[in-house]
Each structure stands twice: as C-alpha cells, then as structure tokens.
Protein backbone atom coordinates (compact mmCIF):
# COMPACT_ATOMS: atom_id res chain seq x y z
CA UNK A 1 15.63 26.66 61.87
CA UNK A 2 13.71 29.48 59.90
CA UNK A 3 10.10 29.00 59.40
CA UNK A 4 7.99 29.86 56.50
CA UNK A 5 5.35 32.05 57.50
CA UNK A 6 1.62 30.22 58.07
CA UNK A 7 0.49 31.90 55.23
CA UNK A 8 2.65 30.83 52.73
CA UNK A 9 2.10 27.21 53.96
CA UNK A 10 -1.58 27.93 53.76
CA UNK A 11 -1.03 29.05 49.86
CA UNK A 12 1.61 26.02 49.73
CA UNK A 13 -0.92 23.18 50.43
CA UNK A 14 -3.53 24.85 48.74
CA UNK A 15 -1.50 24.93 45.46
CA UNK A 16 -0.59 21.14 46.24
CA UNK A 17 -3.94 20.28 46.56
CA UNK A 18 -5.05 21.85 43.33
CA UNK A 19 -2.51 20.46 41.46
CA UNK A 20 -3.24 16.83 43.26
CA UNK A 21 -6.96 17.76 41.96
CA UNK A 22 -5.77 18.21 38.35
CA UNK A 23 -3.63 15.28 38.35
CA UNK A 24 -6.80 12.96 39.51
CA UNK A 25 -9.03 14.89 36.44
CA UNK A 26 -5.96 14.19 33.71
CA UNK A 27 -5.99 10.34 35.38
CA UNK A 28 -9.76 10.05 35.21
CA UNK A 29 -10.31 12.07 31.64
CA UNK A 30 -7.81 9.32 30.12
CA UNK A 31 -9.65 6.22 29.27
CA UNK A 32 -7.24 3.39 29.43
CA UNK A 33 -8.26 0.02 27.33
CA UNK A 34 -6.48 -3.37 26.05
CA UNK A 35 -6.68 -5.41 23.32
CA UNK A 36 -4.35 -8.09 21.53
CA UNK A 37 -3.27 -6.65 18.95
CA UNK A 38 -3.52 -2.81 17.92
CA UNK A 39 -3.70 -2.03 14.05
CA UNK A 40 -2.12 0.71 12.69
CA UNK A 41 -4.11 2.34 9.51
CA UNK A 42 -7.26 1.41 7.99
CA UNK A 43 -6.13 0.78 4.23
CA UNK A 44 -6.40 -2.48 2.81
CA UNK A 45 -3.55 -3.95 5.04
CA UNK A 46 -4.83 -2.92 8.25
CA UNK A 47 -8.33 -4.10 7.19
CA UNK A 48 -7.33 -7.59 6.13
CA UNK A 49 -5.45 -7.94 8.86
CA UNK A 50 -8.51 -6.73 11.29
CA UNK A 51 -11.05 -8.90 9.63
CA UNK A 52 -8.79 -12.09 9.44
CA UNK A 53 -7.91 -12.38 13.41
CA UNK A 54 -11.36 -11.50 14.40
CA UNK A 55 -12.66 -14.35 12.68
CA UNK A 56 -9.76 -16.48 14.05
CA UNK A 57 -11.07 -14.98 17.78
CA UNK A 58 -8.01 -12.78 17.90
CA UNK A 59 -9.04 -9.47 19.85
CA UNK A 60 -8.20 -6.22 17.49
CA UNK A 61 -8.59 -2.82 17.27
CA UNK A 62 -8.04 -0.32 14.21
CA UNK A 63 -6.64 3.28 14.53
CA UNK A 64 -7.09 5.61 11.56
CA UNK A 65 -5.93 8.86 11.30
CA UNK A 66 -8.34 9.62 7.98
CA UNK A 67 -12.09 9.52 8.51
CA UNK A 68 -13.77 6.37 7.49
CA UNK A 69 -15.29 8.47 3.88
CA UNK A 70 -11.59 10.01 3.13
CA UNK A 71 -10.26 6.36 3.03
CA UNK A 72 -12.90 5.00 1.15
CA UNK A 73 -12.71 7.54 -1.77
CA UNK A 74 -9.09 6.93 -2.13
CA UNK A 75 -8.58 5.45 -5.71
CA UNK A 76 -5.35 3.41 -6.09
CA UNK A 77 -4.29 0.20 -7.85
CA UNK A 78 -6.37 -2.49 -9.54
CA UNK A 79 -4.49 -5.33 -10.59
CA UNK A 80 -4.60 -8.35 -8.29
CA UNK A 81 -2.54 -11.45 -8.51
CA UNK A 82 -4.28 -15.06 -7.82
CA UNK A 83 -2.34 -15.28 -4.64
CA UNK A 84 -4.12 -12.26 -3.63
CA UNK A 85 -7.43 -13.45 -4.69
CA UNK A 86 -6.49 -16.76 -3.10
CA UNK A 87 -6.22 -15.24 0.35
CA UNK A 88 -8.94 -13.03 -0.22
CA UNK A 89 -11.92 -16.32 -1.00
CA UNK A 90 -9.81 -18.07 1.81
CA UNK A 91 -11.25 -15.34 4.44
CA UNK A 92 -14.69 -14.48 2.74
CA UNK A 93 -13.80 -11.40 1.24
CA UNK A 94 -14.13 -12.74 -2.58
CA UNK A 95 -17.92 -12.58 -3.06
CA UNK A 96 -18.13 -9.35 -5.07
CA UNK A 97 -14.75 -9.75 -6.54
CA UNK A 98 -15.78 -12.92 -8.52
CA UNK A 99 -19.08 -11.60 -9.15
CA UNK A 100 -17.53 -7.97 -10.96
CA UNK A 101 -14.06 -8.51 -11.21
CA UNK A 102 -12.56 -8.74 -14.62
CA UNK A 103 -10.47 -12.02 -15.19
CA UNK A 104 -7.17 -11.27 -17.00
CA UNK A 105 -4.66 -13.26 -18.71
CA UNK A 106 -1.64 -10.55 -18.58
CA UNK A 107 -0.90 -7.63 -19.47
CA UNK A 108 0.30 -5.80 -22.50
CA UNK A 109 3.20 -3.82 -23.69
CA UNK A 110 3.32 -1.64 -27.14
CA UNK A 111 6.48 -0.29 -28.50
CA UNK A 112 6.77 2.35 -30.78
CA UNK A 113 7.70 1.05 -33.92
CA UNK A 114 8.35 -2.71 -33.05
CA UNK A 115 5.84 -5.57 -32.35
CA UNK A 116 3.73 -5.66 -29.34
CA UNK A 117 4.16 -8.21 -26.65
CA UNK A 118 1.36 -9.99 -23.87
CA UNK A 119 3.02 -10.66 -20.80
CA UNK A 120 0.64 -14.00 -20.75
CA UNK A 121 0.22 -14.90 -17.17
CA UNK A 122 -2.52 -17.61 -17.51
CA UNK A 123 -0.24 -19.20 -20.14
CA UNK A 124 3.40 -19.68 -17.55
CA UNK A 125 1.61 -20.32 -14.41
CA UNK A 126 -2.26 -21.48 -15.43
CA UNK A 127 -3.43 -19.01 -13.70
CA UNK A 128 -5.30 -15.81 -14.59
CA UNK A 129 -5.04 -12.01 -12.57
CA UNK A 130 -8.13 -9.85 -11.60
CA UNK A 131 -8.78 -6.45 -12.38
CA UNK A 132 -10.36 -5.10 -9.16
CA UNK A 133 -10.01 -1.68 -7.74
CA UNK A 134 -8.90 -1.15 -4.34
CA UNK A 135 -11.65 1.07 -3.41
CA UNK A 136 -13.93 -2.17 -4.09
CA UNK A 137 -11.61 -3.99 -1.93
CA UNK A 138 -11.56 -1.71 0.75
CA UNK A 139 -15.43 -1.25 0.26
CA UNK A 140 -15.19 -5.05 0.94
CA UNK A 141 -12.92 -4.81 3.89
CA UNK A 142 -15.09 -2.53 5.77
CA UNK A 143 -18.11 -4.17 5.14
CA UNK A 144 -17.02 -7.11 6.17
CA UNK A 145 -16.16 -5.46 9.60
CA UNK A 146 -19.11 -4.17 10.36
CA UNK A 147 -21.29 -7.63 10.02
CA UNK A 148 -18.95 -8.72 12.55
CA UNK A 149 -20.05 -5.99 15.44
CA UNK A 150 -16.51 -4.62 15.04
CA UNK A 151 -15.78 -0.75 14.44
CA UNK A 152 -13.09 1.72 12.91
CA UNK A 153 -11.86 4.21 15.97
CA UNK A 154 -11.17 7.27 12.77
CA UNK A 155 -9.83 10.36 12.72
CA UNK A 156 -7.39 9.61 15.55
CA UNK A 157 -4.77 11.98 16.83
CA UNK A 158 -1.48 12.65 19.04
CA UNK A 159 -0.96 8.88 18.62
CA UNK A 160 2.31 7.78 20.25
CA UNK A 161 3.91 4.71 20.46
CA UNK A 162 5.11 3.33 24.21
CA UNK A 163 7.51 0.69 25.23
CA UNK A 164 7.75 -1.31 22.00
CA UNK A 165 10.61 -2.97 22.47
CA UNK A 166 9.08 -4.80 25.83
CA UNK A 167 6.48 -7.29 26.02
CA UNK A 168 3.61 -4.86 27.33
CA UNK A 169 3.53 -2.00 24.41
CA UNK A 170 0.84 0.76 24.53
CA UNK A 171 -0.37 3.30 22.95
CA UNK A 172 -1.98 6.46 23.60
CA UNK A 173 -3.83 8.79 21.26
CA UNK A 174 -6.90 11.55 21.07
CA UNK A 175 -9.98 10.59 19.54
CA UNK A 176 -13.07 12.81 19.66
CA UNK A 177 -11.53 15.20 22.71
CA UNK A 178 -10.86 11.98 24.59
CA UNK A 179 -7.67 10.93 25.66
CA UNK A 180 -6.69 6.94 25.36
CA UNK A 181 -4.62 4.66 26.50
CA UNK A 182 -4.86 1.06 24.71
CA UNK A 183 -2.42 -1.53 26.02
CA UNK A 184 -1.96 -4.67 24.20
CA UNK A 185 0.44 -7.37 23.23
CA UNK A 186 0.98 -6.42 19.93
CA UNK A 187 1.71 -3.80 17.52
CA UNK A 188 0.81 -3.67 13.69
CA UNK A 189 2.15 -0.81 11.32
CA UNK A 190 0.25 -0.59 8.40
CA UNK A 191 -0.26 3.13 8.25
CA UNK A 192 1.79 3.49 5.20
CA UNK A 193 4.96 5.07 3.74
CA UNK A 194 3.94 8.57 5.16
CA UNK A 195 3.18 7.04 8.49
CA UNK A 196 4.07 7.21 12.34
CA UNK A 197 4.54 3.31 12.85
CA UNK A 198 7.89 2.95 10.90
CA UNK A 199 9.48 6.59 12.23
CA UNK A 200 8.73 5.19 15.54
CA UNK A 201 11.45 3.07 15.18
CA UNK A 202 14.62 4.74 16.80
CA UNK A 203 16.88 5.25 13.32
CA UNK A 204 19.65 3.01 15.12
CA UNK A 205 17.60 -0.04 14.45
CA UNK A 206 16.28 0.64 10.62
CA UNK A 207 17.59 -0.02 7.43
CA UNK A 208 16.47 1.73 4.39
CA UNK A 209 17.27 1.42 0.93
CA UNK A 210 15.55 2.93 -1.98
CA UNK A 211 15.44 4.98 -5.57
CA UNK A 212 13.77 8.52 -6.32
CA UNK A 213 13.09 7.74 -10.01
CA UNK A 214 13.62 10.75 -12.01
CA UNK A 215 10.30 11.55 -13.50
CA UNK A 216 6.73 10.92 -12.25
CA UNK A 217 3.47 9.81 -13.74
CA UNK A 218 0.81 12.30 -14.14
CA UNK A 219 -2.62 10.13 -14.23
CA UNK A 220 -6.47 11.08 -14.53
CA UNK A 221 -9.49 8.90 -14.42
CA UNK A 222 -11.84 9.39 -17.01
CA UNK A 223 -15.52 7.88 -16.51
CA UNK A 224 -15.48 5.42 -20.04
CA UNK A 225 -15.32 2.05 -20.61
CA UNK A 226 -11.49 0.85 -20.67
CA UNK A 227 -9.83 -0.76 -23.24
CA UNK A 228 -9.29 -5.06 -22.62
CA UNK A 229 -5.97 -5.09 -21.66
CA UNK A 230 -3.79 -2.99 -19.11
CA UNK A 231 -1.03 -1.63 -21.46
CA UNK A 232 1.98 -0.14 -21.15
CA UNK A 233 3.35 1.85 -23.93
CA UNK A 234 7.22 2.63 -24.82
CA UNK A 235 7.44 5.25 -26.82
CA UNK A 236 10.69 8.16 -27.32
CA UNK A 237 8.49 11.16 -25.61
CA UNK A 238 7.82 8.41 -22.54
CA UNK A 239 5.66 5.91 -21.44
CA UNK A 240 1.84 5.70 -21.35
CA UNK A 241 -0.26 3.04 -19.59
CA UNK A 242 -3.67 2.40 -20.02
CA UNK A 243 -5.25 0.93 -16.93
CA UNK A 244 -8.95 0.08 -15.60
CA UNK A 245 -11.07 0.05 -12.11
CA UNK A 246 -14.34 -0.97 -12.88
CA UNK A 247 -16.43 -1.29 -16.83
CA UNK A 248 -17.30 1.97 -16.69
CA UNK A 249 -14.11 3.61 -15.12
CA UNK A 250 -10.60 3.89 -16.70
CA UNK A 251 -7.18 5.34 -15.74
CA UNK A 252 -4.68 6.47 -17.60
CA UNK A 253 -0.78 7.85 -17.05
CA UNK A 254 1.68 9.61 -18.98
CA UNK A 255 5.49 10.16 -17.98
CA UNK A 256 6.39 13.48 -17.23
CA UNK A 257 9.30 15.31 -15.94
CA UNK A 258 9.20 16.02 -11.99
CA UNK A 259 8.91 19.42 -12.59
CA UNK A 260 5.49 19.51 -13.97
CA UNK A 261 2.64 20.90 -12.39
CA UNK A 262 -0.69 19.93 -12.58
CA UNK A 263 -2.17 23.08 -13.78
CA UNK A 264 0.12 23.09 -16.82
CA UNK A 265 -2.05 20.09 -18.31
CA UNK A 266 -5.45 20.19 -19.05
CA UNK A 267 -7.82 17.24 -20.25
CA UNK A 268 -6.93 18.14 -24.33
CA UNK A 269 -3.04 18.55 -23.68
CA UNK A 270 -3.40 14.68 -21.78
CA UNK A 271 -4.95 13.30 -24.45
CA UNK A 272 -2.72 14.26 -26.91
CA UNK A 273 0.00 13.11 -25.35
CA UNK A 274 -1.31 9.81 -24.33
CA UNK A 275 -2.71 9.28 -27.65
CA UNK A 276 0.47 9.68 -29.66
CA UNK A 277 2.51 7.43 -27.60
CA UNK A 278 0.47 4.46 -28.37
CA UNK A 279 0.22 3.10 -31.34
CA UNK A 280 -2.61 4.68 -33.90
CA UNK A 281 -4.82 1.30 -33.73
CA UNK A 282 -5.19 1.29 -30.28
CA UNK A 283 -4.97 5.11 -29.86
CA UNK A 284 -8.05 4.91 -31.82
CA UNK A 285 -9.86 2.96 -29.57
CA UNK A 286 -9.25 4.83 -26.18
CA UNK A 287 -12.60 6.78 -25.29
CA UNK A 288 -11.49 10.18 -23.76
CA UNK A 289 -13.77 12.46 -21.96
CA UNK A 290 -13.42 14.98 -19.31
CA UNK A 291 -11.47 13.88 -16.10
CA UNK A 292 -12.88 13.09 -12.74
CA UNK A 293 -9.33 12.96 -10.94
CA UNK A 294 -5.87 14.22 -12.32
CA UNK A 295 -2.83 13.60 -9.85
CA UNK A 296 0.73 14.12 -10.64
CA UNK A 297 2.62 11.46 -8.49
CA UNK A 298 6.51 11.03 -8.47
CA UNK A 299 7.95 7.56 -8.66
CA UNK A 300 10.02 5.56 -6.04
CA UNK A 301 11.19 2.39 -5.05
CA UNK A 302 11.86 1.90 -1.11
CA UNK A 303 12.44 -0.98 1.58
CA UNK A 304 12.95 -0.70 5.17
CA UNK A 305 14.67 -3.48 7.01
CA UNK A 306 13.67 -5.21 9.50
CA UNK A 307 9.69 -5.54 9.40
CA UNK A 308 9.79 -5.65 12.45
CA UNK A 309 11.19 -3.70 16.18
CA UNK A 310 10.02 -5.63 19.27
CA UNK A 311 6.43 -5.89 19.70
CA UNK A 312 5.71 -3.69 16.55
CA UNK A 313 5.92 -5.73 12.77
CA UNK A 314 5.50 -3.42 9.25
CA UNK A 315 3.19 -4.19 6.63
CA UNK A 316 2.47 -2.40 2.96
CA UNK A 317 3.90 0.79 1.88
CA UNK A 318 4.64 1.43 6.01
CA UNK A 319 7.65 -1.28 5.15
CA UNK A 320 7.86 -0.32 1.36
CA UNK A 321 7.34 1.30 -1.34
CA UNK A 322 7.29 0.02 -5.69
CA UNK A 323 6.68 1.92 -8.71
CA UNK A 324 3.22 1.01 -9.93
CA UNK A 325 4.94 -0.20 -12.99
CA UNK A 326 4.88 -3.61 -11.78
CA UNK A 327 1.57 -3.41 -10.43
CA UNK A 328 2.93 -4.88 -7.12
CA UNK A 329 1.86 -2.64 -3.98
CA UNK A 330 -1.47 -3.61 -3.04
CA UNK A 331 -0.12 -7.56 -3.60
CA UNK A 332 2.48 -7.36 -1.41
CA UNK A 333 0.16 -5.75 1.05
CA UNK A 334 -1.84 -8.55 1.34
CA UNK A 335 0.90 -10.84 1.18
CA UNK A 336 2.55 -9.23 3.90
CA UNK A 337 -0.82 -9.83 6.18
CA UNK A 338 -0.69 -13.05 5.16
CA UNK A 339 2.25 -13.79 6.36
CA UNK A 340 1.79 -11.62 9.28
CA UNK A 341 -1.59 -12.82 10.13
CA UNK A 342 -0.23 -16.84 10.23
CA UNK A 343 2.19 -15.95 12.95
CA UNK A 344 0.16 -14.30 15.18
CA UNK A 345 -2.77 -16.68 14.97
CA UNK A 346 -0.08 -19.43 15.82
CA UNK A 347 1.21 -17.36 18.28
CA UNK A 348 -2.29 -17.07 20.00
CA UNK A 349 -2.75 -20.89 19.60
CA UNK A 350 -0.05 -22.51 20.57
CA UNK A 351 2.22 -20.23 22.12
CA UNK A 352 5.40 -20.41 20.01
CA UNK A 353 7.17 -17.29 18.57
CA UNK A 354 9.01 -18.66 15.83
CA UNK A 355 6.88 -17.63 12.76
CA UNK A 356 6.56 -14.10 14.25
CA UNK A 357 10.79 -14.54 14.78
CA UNK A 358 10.85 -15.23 11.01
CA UNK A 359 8.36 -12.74 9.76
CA UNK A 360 10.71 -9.89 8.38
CA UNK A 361 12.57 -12.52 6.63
CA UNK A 362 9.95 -14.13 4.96
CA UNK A 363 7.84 -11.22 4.31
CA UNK A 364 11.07 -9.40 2.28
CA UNK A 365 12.20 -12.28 0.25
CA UNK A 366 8.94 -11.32 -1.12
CA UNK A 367 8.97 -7.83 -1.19
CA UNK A 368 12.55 -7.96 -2.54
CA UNK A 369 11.04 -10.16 -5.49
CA UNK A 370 8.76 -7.28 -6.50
CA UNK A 371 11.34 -4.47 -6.21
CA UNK A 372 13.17 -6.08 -8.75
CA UNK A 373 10.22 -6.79 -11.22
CA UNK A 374 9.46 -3.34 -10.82
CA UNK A 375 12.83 -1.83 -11.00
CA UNK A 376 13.05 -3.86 -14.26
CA UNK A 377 9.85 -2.95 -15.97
CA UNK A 378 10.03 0.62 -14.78
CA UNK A 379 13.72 0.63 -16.62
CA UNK A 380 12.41 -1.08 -19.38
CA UNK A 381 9.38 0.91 -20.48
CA UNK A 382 10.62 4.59 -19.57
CA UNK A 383 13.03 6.18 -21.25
CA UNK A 384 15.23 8.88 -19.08
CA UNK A 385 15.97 11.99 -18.65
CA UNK A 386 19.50 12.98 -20.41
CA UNK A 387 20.08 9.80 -20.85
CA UNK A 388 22.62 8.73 -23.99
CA UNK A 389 22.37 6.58 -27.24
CA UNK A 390 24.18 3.95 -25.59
CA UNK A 391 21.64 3.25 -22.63
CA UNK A 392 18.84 3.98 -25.49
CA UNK A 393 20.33 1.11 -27.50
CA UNK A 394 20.40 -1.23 -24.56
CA UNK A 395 16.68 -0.57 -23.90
CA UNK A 396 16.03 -1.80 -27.46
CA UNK A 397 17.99 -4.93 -27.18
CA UNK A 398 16.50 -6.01 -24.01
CA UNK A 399 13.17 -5.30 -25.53
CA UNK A 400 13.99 -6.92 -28.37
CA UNK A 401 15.18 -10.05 -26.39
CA UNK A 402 11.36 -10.79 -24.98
CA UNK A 403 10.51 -10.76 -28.51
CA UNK A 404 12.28 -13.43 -29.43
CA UNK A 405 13.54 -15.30 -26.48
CA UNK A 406 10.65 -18.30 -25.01
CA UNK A 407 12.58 -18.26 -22.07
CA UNK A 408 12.77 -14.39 -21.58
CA UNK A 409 8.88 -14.73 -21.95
CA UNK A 410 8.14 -17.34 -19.54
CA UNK A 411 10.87 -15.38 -16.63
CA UNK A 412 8.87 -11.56 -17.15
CA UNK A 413 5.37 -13.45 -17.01
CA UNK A 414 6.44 -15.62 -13.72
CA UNK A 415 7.93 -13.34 -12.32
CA UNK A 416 4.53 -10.55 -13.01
CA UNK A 417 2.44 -13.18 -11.78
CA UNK A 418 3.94 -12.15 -8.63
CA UNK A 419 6.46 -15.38 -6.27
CA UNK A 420 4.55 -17.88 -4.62
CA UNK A 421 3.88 -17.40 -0.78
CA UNK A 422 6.04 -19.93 0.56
C-alpha cells in the first residue's frame, strides 16, 4: 500500500489542526441564547406584543432591523378604534393617549356637488374613535419597555429563520459584529409587509391574495393646526383627505396617477390641488404652509393565509396589507396581538394549544372584515383611471344611497368602527 510521504502528513495534520482551531473560534465567537418567544420587528405590533407577555411573566426578546431613532420617526396612521384603545388602557399603555388624544365621533366625507355625509361612529355603536398618531403610540410602546428593565436588540442583521416547523425553532442573526444564536419556543412575525418572517415561509404553504390599486396617494405633513374632522373628499380630478396627528400637526393626501414623481409637485402645486377638490367652505379653512414630509405611496390591498407555519404566527402588515382609506392597519395590528397575545399567555399557563390552533382563523375573520371596508371606501371615494360613464354613474348611486338610506348609514359606520374582537 503506497504511503504519503511524512511531509505531506506533517502539512496534512497541521492544516487539520488549523482548521479544528477555526472551527472552535466560529463556535466560541457565536453567542447562543434562549428565550420564549422571539419577536420579529419593533413597530407597534412587535412592541405590544413585547410589553404585554412581559407583564404576564412571558420571557421575550425583540429583533429590529431599523435602529431604535429610524423607527421612532416613522410617521404613519392616526385613527384608533375603541377596541384598540380598549386593549391599549387594559395593558397600561393609555395614560398619554387619554391625556392628548383627540376623541372623535366619525369621520367625514364631502362630495363634489352633493351633500356631505358623517360616518357617525359614537351614534351606531356609543362609542367614540381617537385620533392618536402612531409615533405617540410607539413613543408609548418603547417607553413602556424600558421601565420594565427590558431592551430593543436594533439594527440586527443576516437574520435567518431555523427549524420552524419543529417544536425547538431558532434563530440566528448579527448584531454589533457578533454572531447569535437565540433558541426559543416561539416565533412572532411582525416585521411587516416588506419583511423576512412571512418569505420565510416555503411558498408551498402560503396563500396570498391581494389588489395593486391603480393610483397612489401622494401625502405631506404640514406643521398647522388640522381641521375637526378627518375628511375624505370625492371629487372628478380624485380624492383628497384631510387627516391629523397631533393639534399642531396635520396630513394631507391627494390621488395621483402611479406615475407621478415626487419632484413634479411642489408645496403650491399640492395645495392647489387639494384645495379645489374640497368644497370652497372647508377649502377655506385648511391652513397650508410649507411641508415637513411629502411621500408618494402606491395603494394595495393584500392577505396572506395562514397566520401562521409551525412555531412562527404573522401579525400586522407581515400578514396584510389595507389601503389607508379605511383607516384600518394599525387596528388590526393590535387586534392581531390581541388575539395572538391570549393564546400564548394560555399556552404558558395552562398548557393547551387550542387558541394558538385557532389563531389564523380568528385573527382573519377580522382582517377579512377590514379588507372589505376598505376595498369599499377606497372604490367609493376614488374615481379611476379610464374608467367609463357607466361605473361613474354607479359611484353616484351608491353614494347617493348613504344619503338617504338609515340603514346604509348605520352598516358603513359599524362596520368603520371596526368588528368586535370576538
């Protein structure tokens, strides 16, 4: 039998060694952890869902890709429905919203050239809705989280997802130059629609459905008071909506084609616009002034199905996605935690898996409630592109049906006020 020579057996064992050497150093640099449950995405979802198991004594730990000051200056919706404020004083997280937040009875819609009508929330269901940024909340949400000793691990990278379809999923990620590895039990998406939670899904066990609306809202926020009421405005040249955050902050959008580009609309073109499309009264008394924000955002409706794949469960715009027509995507993110958050905490207390069994079912007769609001109102208020006398004339009728019709009233504000959590 031929024999390598002792040299290369010298160089042979040598190499072994060194790579033996390197494996111990990639073993040692990664710092392996556990936890119960691992929270993907620090937004308002995540957050809630953080702050409500640590006060139930549920182990938790939040990953964020964003640093803690890039999710904080995000600026998003602002319209809250009393079962979100309900959940919200149920944990402790109400304080400043009751102390600032602006109580509202509905909202508003204006129609060029026909009467105006209050979707009259407090009226159908007795109770009222909150205008209430979600920066505030989110201010909130962290806050909260750091009274209770807990932290934020931010700006995370090369996070993969491991074994989620067993009972022992993990995760490993960079953070700082350090590699992790956090083991838990388990796994909570709420990351959003752009995501890695929901893509780590393999495609043979997701269902999506959705719309690419087409047109998308070009919005600025303007630092002056609002007016009272969100409003949405109908009017031939598209839809405006007039929208709040805080006393001294306002939002407002206009419908434009997809193809328009930021740079092609200065402060005095918006204003214009906006202006003409509602009617002259209240045009008159919007309070313009130069813009602190301007975003063109197209508009889409989206649902995956199931919420859930193993040990990993959905939650917010990771699961779906509404038009901000309906004012709905923030709610159903805390719904979704609600719902979410009860089955774990009765997993962890009594040991039975049935609400976490029935989460994805519960969570999107919900969810599927608020797609169709939204696919409704977005219909409703804008008109389309190319579109023909025939589908213009339906618009009116419809319209002209809430006018009249106590019962057509009473189903839009109901249904606005968002369904019950059941």
């Amino acid at each position: 039998m031929a024999r390598c020579p002792p040299e290369v057996v010298q160089r042979r064992a040598e190499t072994e060694k060194l790579l033996a050497m390197e494996t111990e150093d990639v073993v040692t640099a990664m710092k392996t952890e556990r936890t119960q449950v691992v929270i993907v995405g620090a937004g308002p979802a995540g957050m809630l869902l953080g702050h409500i198991l640590t006060r139930c004594g549920i182990d938790n730990v939040v990953l964020e890709r964003q640093s803690k000051a890039h999710v904080l200056q995000r600026i998003r919706a602002g319209v809250l429905e009393a079962h979100s404020v309900e959940v919200l004083r149920r944990w402790g997280l109400a304080d400043r919203l009751d102390a600032v937040g602006a109580v509202k009875d509905g909202s508003q819609i204006v129609w060029q050239d026909r009467p105006g009508h209050f979707i009259d929330v407090r009226k159908w269901t007795g109770s009222p809705m909150f205008a209430y940024g979600q920066t505030m909340l989110t201010e909130d949400l962290y806050a909260a989280r750091a009274r209770s000793g807990e932290d934020v691990s931010d700006e995370v990278t090369q996070l993969t997802f491991h074994d989620l379809a067993t009972a022992n999923p993990w995760l490993t990620y960079e953070r700082g130059g350090q590699s992790h590895r956090l083991d838990c039990d388990f796994v909570a998406g709420c990351d959003g629609f752009q995501g890695l939670a929901r893509a780590a899904i393999p495609q043979a066990f997701q269902r999506n459905f959705g719309r690419v609306y087409p047109f998308a809202w070009l919005g600025i926020m303007v630092q002056r008071p609002p007016i009272p009421d969100f409003t949405y405005a109908y009017h031939a040249t598209g839809m405006a909506l007039a929208a709040q955050r805080n006393p001294m902050l306002s939002r407002y959008y206009i419908q434009v084609p997809l193809t328009e580009k930021i740079e092609d609309w200065p402060d005095d073109r918006f204003w214009e616009t906006l202006l003409l499309r509602f009617p002259s009264d209240l045009a008159a008394r919007i309070q313009t002034g130069p813009s602190i924000e301007k975003s063109i955002a197209p508009l889409r409706s989206f649902v995956s199905e199931p919420m859930r794949h193993g040990r990993l469960f959905l939650a917010g715009d990771a699961a779906h996605i509404v038009p901000p027509t309906g004012a709905k995507g923030l709610n159903l993110a805390i719904s979704d935690i609600h719902f979410l958050s009860t089955a774990l905490i009765d997993r962890y207390q009594t040991g039975s898996d049935t609400l976490l069994e029935s989460y994805s079912a519960t969570a999107l007769r919900r969810v599927w409630a608020a797609e169709l609001l939204s696919w409704r109102l977005t219909n409703l208020l804008h008109p389309m592109p190319e579109e023909d006398a025939f589908a213009q004339r339906l618009r009116q009728a419809e319209y002209d049906t809430l006018l009249r019709s106590e019962a057509a009233q009473q189903a839009l504000a109901l249904d606005y006020a968002g369904v019950p959590y059941l």
